[in-house]
N, C-alpha and C. Protein backbone atom coordinates (compact mmCIF):
# COMPACT_ATOMS: atom_id res chain seq x y z
N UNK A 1 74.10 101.48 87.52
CA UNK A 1 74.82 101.56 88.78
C UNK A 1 74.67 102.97 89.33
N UNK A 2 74.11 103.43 90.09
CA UNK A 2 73.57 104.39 90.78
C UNK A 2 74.99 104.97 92.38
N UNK A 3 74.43 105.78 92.55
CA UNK A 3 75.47 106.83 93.58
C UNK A 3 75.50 105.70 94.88
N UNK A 4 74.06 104.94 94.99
CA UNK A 4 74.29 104.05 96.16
C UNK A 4 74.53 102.74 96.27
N UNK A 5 74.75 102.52 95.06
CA UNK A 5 75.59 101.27 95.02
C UNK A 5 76.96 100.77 95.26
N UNK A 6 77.14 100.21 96.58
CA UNK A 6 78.03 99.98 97.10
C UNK A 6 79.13 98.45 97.12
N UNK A 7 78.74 98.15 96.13
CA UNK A 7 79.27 97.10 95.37
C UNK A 7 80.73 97.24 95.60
N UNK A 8 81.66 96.24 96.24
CA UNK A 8 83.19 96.53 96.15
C UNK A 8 84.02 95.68 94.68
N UNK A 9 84.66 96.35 94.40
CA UNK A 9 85.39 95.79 93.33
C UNK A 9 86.94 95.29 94.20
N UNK A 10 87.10 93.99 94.03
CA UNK A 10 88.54 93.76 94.51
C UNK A 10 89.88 94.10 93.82
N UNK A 11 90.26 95.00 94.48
CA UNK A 11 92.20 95.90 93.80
C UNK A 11 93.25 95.03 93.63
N UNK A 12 92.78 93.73 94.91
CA UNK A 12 94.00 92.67 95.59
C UNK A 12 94.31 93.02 96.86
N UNK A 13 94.47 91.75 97.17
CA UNK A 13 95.38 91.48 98.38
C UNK A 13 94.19 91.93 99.62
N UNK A 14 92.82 91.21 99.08
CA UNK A 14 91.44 91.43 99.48
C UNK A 14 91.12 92.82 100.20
N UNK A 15 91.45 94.12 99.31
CA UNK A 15 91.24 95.63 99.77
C UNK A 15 90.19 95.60 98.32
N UNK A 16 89.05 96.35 98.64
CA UNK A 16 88.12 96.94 97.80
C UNK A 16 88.13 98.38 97.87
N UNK A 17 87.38 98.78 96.13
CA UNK A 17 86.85 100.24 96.60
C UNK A 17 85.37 99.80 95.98
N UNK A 18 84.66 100.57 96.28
CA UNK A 18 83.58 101.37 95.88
C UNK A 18 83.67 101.36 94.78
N UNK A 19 83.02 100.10 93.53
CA UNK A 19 82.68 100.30 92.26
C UNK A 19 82.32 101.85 91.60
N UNK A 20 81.18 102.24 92.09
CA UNK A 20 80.66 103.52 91.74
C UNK A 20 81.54 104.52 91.96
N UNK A 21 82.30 105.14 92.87
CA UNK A 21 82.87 105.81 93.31
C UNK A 21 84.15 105.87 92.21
N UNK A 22 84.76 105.12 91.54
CA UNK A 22 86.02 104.77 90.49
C UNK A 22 85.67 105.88 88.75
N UNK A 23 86.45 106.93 88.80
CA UNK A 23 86.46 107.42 87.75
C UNK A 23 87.40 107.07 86.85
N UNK A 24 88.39 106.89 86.93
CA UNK A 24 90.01 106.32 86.27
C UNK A 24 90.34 104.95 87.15
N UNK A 25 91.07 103.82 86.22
CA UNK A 25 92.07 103.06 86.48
C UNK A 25 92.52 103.20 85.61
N UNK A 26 93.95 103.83 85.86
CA UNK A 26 95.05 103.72 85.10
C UNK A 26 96.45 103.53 85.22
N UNK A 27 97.81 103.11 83.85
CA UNK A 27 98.70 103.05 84.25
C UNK A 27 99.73 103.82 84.96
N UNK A 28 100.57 103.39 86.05
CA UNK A 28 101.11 104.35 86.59
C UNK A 28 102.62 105.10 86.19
N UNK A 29 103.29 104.57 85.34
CA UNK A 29 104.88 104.50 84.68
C UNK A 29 104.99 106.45 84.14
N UNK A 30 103.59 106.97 83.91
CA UNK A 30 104.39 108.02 83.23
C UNK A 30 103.89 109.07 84.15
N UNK A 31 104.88 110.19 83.68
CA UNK A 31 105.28 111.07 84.60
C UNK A 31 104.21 111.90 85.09
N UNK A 32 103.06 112.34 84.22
CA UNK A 32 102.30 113.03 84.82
C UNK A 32 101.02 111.86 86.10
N UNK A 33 101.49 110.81 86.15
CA UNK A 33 100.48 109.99 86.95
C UNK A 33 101.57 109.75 88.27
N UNK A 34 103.01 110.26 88.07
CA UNK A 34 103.65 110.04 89.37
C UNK A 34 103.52 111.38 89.69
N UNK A 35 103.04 112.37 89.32
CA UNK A 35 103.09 113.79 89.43
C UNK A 35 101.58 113.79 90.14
N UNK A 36 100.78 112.92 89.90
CA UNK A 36 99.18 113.13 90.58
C UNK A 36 99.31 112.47 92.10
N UNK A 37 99.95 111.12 91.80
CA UNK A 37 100.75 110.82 93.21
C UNK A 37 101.22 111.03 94.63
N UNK A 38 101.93 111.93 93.59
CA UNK A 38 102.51 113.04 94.55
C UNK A 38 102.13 114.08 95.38
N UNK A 39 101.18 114.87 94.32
CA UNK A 39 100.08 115.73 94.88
C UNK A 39 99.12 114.60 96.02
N UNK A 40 98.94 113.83 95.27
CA UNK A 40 97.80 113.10 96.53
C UNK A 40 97.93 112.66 97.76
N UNK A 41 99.60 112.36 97.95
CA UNK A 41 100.32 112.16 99.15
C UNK A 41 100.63 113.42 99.70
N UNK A 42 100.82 114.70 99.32
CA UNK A 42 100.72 115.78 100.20
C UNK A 42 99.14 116.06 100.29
N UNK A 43 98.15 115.95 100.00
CA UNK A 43 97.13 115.99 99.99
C UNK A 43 96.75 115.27 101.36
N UNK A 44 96.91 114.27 101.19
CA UNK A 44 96.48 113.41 102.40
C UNK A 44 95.62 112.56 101.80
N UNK A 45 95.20 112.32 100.21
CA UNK A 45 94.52 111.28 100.16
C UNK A 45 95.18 110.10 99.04
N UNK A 46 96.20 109.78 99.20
CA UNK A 46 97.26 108.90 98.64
C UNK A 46 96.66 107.20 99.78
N UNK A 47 95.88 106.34 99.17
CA UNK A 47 95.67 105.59 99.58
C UNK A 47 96.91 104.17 99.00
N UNK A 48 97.77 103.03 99.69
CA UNK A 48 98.56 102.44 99.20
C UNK A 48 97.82 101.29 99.16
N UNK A 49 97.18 100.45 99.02
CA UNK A 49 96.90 98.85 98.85
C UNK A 49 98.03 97.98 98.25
N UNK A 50 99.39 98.23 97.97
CA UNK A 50 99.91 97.38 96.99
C UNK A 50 100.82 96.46 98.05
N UNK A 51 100.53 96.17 99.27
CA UNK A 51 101.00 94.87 100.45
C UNK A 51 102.80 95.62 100.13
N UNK A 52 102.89 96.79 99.77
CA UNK A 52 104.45 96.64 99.62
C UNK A 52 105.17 95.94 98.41
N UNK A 53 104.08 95.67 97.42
CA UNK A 53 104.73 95.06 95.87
C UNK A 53 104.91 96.44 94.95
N UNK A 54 105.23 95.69 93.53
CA UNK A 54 105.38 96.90 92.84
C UNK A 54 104.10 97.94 93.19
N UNK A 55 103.37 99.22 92.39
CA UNK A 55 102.71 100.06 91.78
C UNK A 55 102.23 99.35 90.21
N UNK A 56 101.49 98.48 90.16
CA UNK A 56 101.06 98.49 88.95
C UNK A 56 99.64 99.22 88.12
N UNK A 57 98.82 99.73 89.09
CA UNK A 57 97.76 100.49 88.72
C UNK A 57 97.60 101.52 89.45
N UNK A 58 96.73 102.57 88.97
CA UNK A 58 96.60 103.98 89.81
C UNK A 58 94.95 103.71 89.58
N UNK A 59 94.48 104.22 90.69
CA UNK A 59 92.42 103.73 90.72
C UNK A 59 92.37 105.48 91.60
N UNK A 60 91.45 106.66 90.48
CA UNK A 60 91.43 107.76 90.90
C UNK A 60 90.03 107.92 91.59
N UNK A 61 89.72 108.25 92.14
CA UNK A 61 87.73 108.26 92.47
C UNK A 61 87.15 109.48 92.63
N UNK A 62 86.36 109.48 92.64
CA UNK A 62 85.42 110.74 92.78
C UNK A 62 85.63 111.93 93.49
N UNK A 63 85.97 111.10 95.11
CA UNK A 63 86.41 112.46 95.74
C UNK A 63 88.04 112.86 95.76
N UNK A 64 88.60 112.36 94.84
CA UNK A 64 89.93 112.84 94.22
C UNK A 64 91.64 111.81 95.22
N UNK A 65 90.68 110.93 95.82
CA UNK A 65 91.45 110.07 96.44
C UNK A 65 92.42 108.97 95.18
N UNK A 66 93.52 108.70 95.74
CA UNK A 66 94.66 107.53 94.56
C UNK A 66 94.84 106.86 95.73
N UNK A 67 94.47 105.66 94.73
CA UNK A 67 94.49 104.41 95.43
C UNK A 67 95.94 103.83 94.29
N UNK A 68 96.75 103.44 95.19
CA UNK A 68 97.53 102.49 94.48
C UNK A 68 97.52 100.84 94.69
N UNK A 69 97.33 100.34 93.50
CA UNK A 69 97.50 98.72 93.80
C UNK A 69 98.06 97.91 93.10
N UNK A 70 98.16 96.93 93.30
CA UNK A 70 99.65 96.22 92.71
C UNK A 70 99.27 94.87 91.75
N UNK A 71 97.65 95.35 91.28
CA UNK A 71 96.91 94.49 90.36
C UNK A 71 96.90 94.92 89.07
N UNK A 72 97.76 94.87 87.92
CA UNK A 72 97.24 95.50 86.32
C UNK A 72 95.78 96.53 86.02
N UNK A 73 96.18 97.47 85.60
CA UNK A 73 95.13 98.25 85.09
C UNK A 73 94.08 97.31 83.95
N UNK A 74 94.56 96.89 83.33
CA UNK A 74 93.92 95.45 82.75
C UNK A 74 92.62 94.77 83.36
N UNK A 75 93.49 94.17 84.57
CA UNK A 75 92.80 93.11 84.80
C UNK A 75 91.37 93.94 85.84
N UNK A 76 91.84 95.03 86.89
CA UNK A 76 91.07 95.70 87.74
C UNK A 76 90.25 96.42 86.77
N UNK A 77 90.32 96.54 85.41
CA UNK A 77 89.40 97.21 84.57
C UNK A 77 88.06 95.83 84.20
N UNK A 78 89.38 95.23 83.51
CA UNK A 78 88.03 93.46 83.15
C UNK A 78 87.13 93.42 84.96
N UNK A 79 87.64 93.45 85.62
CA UNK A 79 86.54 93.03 86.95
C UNK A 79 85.53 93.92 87.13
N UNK A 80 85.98 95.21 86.83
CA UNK A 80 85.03 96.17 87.16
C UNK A 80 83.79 95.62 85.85
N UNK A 81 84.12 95.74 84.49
CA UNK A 81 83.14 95.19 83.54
C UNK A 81 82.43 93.91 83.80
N UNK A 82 82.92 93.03 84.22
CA UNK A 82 82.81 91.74 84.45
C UNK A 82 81.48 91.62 86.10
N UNK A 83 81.37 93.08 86.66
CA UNK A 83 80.48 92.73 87.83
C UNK A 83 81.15 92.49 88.97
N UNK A 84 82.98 92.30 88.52
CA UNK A 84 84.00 92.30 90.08
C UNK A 84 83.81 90.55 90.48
N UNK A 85 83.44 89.89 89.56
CA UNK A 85 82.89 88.20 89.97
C UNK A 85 84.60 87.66 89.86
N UNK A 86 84.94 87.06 90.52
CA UNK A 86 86.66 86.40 90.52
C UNK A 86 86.25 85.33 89.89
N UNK A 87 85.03 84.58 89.63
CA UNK A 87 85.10 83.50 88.78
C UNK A 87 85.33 83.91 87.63
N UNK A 88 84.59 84.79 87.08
CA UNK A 88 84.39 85.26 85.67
C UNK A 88 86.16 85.94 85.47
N UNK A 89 86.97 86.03 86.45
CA UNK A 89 88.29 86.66 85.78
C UNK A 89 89.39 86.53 87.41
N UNK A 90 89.66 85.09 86.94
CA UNK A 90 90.68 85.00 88.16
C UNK A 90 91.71 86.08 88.10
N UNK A 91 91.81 85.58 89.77
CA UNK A 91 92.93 86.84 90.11
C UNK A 91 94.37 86.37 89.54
N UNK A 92 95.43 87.08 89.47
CA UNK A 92 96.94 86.69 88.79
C UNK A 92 97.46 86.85 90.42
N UNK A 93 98.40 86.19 89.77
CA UNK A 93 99.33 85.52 91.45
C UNK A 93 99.83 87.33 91.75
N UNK A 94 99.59 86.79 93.42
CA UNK A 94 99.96 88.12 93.65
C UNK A 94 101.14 88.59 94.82
């Protein structure tokens, strides 16, 4: 998977990022990941995808943007391995 591969991986609630672009998905509950958060929302690059549900994953990327989404670090990890195919790993009710 190369710099120009622009392959979207689905977060939910049909918002993608940029497979390639994804350095971290991780959980969001402890303090130093609400502390990166934070910084990223004064930053200006605090991206929200979660339709207004909980925060269940934090997705960090390359150019230092947080994406929050309201899909398991789990499951947005299996898709990314999986090629991002929704057959190969249905989505959980969302």
């Amino acid at each position: 998977m190369g710099k120009n591969d622009t392959r979207l991986l689905n977060i939910g609630f049909n918002n993608g990022v940029v497979a390639s672009r994804i350095i971290a998905i991780v959980n969001p509950s402890s303090s130093p990941m609400k502390r990166l958060r934070e910084e990223a929302k004064d930053r200006g690059q605090l991206i929200d995808a979660t339709q207004g549900r909980k925060t269940r994953s934090i997705i960090i990327t390359d150019s230092s943007h947080v994406i929050l989404s309201a899909i398991q670090a789990e499951t947005i990890s299996n898709r990314l391995s999986d090629g991002g195919n929704p057959k190969d790993n249905p989505a959980p009710k969302e």
